[in-house]
C-alpha atoms as a PDB file:
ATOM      1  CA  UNK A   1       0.000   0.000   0.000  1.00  0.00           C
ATOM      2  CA  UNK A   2       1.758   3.554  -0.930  1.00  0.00           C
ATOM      3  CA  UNK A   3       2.402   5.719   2.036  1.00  0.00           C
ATOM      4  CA  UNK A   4       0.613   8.772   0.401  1.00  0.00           C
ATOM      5  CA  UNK A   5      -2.884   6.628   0.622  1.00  0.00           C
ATOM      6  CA  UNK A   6      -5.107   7.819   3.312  1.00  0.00           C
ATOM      7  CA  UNK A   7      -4.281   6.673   6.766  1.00  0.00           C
ATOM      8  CA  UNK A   8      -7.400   5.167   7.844  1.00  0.00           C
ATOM      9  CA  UNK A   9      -6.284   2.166   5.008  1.00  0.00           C
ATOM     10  CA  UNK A  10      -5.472  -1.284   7.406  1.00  0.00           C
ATOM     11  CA  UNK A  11      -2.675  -3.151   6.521  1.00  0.00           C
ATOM     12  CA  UNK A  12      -4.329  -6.244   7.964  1.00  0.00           C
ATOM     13  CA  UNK A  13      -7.483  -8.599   7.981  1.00  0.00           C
ATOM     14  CA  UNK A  14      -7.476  -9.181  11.683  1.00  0.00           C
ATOM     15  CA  UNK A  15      -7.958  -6.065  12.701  1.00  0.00           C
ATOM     16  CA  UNK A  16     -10.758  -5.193  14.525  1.00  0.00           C
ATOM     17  CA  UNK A  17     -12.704  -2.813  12.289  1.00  0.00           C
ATOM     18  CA  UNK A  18     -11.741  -4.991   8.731  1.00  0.00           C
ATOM     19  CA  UNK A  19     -13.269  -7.917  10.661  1.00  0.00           C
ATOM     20  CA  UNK A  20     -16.352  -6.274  11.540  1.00  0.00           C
ATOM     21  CA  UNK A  21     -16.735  -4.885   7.944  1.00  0.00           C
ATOM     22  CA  UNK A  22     -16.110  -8.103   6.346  1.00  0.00           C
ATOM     23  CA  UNK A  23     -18.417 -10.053   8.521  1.00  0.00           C
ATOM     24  CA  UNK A  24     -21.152  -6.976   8.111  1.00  0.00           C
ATOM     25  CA  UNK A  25     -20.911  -7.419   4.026  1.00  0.00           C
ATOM     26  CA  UNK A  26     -20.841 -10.593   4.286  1.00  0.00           C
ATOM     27  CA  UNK A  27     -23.968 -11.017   6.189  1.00  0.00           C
ATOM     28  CA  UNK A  28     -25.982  -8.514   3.140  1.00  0.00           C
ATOM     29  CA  UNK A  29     -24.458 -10.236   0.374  1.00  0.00           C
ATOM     30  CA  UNK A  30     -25.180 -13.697   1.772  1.00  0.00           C
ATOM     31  CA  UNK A  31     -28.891 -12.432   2.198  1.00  0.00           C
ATOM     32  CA  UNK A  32     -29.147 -10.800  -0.766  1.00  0.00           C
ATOM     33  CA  UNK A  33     -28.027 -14.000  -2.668  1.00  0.00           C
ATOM     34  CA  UNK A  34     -30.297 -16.538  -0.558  1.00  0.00           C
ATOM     35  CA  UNK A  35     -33.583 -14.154  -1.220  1.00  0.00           C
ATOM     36  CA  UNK A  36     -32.634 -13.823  -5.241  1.00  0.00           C
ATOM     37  CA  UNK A  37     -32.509 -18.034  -5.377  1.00  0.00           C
ATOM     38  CA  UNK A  38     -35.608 -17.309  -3.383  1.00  0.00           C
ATOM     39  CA  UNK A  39     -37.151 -15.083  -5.970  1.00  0.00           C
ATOM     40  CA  UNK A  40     -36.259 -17.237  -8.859  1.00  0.00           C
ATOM     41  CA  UNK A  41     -37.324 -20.236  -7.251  1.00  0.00           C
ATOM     42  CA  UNK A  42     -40.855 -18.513  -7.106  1.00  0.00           C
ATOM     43  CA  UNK A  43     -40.768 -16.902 -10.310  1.00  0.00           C
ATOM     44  CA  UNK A  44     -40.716 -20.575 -11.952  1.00  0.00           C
ATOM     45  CA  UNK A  45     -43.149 -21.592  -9.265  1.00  0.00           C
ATOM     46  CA  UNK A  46     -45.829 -18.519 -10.284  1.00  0.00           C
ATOM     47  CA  UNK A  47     -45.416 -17.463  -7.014  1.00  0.00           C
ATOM     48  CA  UNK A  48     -44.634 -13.874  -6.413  1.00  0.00           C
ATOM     49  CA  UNK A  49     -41.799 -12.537  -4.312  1.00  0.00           C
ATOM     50  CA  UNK A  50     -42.953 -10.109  -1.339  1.00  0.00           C
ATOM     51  CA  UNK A  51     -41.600  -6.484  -2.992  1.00  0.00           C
ATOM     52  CA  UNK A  52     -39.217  -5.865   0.220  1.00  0.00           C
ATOM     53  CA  UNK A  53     -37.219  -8.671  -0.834  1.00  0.00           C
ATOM     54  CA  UNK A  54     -37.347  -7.826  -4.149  1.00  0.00           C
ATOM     55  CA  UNK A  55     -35.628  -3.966  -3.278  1.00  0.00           C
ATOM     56  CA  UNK A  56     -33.212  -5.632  -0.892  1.00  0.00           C
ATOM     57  CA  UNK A  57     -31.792  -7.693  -3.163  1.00  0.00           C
ATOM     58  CA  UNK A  58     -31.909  -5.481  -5.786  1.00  0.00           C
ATOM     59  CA  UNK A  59     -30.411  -2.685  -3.866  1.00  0.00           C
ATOM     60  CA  UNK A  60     -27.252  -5.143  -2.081  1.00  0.00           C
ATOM     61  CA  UNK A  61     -26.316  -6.709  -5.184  1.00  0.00           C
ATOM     62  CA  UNK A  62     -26.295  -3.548  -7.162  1.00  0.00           C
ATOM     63  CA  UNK A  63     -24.343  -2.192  -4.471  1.00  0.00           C
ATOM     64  CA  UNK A  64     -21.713  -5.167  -4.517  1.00  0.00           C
ATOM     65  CA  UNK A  65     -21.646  -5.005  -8.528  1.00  0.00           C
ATOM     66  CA  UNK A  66     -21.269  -1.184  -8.747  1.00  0.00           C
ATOM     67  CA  UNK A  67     -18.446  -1.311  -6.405  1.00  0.00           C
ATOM     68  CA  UNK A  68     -16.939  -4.509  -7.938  1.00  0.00           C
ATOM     69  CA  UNK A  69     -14.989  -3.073 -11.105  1.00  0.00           C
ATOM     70  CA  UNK A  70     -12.857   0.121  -8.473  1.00  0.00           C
ATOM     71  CA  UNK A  71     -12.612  -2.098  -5.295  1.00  0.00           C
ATOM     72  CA  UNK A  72      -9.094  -2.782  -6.152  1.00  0.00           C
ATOM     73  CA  UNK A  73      -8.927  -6.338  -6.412  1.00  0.00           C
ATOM     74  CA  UNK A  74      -5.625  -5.541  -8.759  1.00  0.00           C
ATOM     75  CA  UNK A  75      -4.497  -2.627  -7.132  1.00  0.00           C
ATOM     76  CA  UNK A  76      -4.317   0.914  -8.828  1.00  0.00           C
ATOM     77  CA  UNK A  77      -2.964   4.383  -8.182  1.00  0.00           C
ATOM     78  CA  UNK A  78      -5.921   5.407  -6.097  1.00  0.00           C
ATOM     79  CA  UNK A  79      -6.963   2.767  -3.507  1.00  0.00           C
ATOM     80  CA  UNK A  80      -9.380   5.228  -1.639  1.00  0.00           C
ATOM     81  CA  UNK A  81     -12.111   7.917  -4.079  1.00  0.00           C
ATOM     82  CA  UNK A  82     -15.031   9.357  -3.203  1.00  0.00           C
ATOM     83  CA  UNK A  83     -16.636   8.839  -6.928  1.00  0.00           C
ATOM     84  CA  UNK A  84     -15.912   5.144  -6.193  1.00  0.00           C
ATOM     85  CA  UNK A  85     -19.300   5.333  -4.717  1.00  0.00           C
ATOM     86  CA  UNK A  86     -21.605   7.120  -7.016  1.00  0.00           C
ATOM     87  CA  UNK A  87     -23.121   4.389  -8.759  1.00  0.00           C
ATOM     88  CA  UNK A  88     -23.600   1.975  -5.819  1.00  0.00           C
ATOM     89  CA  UNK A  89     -24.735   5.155  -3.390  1.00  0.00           C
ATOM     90  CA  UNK A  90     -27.672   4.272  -5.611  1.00  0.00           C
ATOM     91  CA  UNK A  91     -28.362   0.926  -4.138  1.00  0.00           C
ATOM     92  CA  UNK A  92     -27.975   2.170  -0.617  1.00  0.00           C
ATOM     93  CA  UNK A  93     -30.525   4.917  -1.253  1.00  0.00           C
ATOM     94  CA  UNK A  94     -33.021   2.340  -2.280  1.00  0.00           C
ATOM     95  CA  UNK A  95     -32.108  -0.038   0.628  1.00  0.00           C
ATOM     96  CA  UNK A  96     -32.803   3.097   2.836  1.00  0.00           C
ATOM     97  CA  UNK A  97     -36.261   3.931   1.073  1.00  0.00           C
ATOM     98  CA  UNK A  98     -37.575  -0.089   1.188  1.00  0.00           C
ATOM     99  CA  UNK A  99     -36.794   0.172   5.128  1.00  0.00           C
ATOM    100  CA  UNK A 100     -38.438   3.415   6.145  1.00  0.00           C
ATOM    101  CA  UNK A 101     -41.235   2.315   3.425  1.00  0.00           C
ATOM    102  CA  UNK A 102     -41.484  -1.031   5.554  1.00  0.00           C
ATOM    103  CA  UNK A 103     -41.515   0.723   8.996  1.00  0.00           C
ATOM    104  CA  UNK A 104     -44.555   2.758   7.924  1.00  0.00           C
ATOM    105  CA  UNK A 105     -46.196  -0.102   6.266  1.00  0.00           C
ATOM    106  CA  UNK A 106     -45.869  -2.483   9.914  1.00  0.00           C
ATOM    107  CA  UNK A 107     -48.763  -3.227  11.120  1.00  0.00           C
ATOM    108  CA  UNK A 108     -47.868  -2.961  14.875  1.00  0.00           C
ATOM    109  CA  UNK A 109     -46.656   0.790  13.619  1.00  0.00           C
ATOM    110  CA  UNK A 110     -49.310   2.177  12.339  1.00  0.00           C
ATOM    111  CA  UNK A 111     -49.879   4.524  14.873  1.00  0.00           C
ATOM    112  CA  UNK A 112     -49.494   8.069  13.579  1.00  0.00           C
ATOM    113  CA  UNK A 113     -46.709   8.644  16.104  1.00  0.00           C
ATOM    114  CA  UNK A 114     -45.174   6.381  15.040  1.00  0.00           C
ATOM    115  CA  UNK A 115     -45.394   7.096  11.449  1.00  0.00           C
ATOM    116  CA  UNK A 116     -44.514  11.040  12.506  1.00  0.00           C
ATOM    117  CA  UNK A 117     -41.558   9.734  14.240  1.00  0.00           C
ATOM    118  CA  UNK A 118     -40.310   7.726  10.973  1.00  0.00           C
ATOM    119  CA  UNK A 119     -41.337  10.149   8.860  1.00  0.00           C
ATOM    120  CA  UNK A 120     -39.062  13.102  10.586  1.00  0.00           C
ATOM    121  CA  UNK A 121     -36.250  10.579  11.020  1.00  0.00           C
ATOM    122  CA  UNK A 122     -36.063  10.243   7.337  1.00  0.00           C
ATOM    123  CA  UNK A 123     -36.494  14.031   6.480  1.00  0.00           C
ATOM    124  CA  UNK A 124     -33.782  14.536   9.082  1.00  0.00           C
ATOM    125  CA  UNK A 125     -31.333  12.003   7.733  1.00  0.00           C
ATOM    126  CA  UNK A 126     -32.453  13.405   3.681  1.00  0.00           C
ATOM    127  CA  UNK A 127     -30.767  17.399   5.234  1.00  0.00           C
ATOM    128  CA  UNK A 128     -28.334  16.164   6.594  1.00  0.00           C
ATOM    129  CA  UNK A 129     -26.908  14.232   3.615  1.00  0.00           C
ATOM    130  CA  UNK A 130     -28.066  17.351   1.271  1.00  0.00           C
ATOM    131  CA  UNK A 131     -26.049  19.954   3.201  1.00  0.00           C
ATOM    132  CA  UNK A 132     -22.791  17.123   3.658  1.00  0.00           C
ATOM    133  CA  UNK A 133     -22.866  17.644  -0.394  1.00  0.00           C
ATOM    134  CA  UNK A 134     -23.393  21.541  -0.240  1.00  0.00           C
ATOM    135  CA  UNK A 135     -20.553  21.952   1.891  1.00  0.00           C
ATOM    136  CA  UNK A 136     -18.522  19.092  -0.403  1.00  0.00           C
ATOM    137  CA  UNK A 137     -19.483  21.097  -3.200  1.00  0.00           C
ATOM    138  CA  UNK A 138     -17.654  23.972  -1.965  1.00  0.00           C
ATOM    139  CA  UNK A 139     -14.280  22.001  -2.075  1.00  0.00           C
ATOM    140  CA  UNK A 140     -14.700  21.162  -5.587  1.00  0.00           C
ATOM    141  CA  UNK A 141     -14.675  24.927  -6.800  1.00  0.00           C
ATOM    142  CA  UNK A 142     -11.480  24.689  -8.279  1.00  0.00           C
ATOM    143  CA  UNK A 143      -8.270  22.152  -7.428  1.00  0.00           C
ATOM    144  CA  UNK A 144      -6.915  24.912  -4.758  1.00  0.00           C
ATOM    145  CA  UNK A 145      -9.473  24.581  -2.005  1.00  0.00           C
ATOM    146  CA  UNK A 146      -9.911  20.398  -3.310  1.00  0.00           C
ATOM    147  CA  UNK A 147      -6.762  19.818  -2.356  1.00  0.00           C
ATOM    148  CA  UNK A 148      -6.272  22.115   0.644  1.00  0.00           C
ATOM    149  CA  UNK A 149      -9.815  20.143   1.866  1.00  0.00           C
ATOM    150  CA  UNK A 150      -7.635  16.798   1.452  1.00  0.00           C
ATOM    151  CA  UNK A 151      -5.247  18.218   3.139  1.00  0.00           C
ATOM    152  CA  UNK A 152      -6.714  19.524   6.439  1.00  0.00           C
ATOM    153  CA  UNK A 153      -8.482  16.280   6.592  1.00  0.00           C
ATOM    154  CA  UNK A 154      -5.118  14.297   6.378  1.00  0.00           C
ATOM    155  CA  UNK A 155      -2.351  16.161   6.335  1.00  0.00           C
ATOM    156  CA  UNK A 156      -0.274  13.237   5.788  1.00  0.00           C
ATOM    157  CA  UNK A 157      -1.515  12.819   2.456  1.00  0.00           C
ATOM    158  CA  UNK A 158       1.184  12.951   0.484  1.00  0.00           C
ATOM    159  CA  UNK A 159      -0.484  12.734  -3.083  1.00  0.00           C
ATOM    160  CA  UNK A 160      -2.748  15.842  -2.024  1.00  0.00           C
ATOM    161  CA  UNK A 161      -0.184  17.733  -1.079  1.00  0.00           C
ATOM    162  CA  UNK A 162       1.961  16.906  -4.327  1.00  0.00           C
ATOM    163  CA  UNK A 163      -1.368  17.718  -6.188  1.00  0.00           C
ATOM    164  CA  UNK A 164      -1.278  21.225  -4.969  1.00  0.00           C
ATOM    165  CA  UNK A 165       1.867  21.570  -6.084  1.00  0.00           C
ATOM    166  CA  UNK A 166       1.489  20.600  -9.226  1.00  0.00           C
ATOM    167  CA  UNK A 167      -1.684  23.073  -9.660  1.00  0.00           C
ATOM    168  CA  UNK A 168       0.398  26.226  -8.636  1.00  0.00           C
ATOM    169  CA  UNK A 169       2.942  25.075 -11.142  1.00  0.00           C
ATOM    170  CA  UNK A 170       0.434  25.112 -13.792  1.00  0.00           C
ATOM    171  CA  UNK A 171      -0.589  27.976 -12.121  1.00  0.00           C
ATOM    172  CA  UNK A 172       2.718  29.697 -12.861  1.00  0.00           C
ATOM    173  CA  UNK A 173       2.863  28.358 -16.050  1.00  0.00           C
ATOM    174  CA  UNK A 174      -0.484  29.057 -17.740  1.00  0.00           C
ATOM    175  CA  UNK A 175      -2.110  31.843 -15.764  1.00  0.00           C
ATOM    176  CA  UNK A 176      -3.430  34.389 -17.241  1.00  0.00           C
ATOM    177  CA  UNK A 177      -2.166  38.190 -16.280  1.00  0.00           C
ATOM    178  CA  UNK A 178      -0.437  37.784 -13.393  1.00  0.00           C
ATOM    179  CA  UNK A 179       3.026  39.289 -12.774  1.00  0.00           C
ATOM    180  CA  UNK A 180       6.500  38.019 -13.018  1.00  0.00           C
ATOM    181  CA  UNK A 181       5.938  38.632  -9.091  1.00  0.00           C
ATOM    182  CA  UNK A 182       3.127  36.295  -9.105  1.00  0.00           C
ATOM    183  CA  UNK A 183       4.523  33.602 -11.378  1.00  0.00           C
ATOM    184  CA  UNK A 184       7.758  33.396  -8.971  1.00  0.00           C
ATOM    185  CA  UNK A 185       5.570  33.424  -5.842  1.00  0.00           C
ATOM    186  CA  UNK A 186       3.633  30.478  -7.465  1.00  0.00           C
ATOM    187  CA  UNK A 187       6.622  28.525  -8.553  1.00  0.00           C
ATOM    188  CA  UNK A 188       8.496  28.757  -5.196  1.00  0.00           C
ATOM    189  CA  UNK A 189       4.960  27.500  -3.585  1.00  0.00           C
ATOM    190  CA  UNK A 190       5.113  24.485  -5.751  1.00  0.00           C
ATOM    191  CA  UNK A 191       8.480  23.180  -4.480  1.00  0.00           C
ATOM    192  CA  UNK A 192       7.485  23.834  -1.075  1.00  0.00           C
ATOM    193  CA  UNK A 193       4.656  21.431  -1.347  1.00  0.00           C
ATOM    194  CA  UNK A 194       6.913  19.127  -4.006  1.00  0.00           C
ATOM    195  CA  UNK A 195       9.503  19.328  -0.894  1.00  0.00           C
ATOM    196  CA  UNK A 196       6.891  18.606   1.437  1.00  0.00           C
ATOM    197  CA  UNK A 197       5.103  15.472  -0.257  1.00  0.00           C
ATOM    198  CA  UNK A 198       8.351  13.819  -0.885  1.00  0.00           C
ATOM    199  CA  UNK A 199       9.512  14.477   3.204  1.00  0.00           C
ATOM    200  CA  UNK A 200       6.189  11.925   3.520  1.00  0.00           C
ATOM    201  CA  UNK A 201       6.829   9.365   0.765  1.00  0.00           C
ATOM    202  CA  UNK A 202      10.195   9.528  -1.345  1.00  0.00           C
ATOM    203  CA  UNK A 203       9.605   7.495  -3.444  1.00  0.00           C
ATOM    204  CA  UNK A 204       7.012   9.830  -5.474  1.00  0.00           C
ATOM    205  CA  UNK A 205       8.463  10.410  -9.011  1.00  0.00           C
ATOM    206  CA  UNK A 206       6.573  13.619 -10.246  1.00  0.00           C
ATOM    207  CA  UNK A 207       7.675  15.984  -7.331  1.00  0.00           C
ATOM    208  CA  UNK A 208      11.383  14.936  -7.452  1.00  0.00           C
ATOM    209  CA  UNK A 209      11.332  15.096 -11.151  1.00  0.00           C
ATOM    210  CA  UNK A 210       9.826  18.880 -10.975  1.00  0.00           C
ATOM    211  CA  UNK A 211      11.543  20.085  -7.941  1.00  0.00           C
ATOM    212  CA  UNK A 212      14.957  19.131  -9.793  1.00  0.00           C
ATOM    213  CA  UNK A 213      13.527  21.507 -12.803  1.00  0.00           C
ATOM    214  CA  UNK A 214      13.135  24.036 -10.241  1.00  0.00           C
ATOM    215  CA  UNK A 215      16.245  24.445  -8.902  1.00  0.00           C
ATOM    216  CA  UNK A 216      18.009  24.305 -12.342  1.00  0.00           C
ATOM    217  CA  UNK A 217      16.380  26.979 -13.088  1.00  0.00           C
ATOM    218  CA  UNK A 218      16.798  29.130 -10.062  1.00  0.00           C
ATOM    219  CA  UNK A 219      20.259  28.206  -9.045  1.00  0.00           C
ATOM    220  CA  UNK A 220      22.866  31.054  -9.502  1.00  0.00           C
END
């Protein structure tokens, strides 16, 4: 595993948390796969599958499938991305919806507090989520404050921080009016962070590669 990936990456299957994860998806996926053969059996029976286990299903094994082509099984630059989870994000919002649909449909629930109490519960946890992507969407204005976000949330990130070097470089190289000041300023800001990343993980090509461009250039 590089030593720029993100730190909360374990190194090992018996630890605590992997365990716990591993025996959680296993659980869905082994449900998930017992109701389809479930399903199918019925389908060839004429005998129709209850439409909870029909959105369970649907929504685990999308989930796994989604998720199957960027988990990494041959590793690749980026073991850890949040757009990893677009496409399966869509199975877990339809696992969510068939359980607060099957809370209000319970019979032993049907009392309108009950159904109030669901009800808000689900508006609550819709907000929240909403204003988690407002405020993400404020980090993806431009690779500056994307990277910077990385950054304060792991500082040991090494590929961020080589990232943000690499965008004041281009900065310096392809901005438009700024001042030999400016272009300087930029430039010397790169090889900080080039400096930086490669104090983390030396073994990161790009940043050594630039940072010995750098001082050819400036050298006296």
């Amino acid at each position: 595993i590089p030593r720029h990936a993100n730190q909360y990456i374990h190194t090992s299957f018996f630890d605590s948390t992997v365990i716990m994860s591993f025996a959680l998806l296993s659980a869905l996926a082994l449900t998930a796969l017992y109701w389809l053969v479930r399903i199918l059996r019925n389908t060839t029976q004429n005998q129709p599958a209850g439409w909870l286990k029909k959105g369970f299903t649907f929504a685990v094994l999308w989930f796994f499938i989604a998720l199957a082509p960027v988990s990494n099984i041959l590793p690749g630059q980026e073991l850890i991305a949040e757009r990893y989870l677009y496409l399966p994000s869509i199975g877990i919002s339809v696992l969510f919806a068939c359980t607060i649909t099957a809370v209000l449909n319970t019979p032993s629930l049907q009392k309108t507090v009950y159904k109030g109490v669901t009800t808000a519960l689900a508006i609550g946890i819709a907000v929240f989520f909403t204003a988690l992507t407002v405020i993400r969407n404020n980090d993806w204005q431009d690779s500056e404050k994307l990277w910077n976000a990385s950054i304060r949330h792991n500082p040991q990130n090494a590929f961020a921080i080589a990232k943000l070097g690499a965008y004041y470089l281009y900065e310096a190289k392809n901005g438009d009016d700024i001042s030999r000041e400016d272009t300087l300023e930029l430039k010397r800001l790169s090889a900080e962070k080039y400096e930086l990343a490669l104090q983390i993980d030396p073994s990161m090509t790009s940043p050594r590669n630039e940072l010995g461009i750098y001082y050819t250039n400036t050298r006296d």
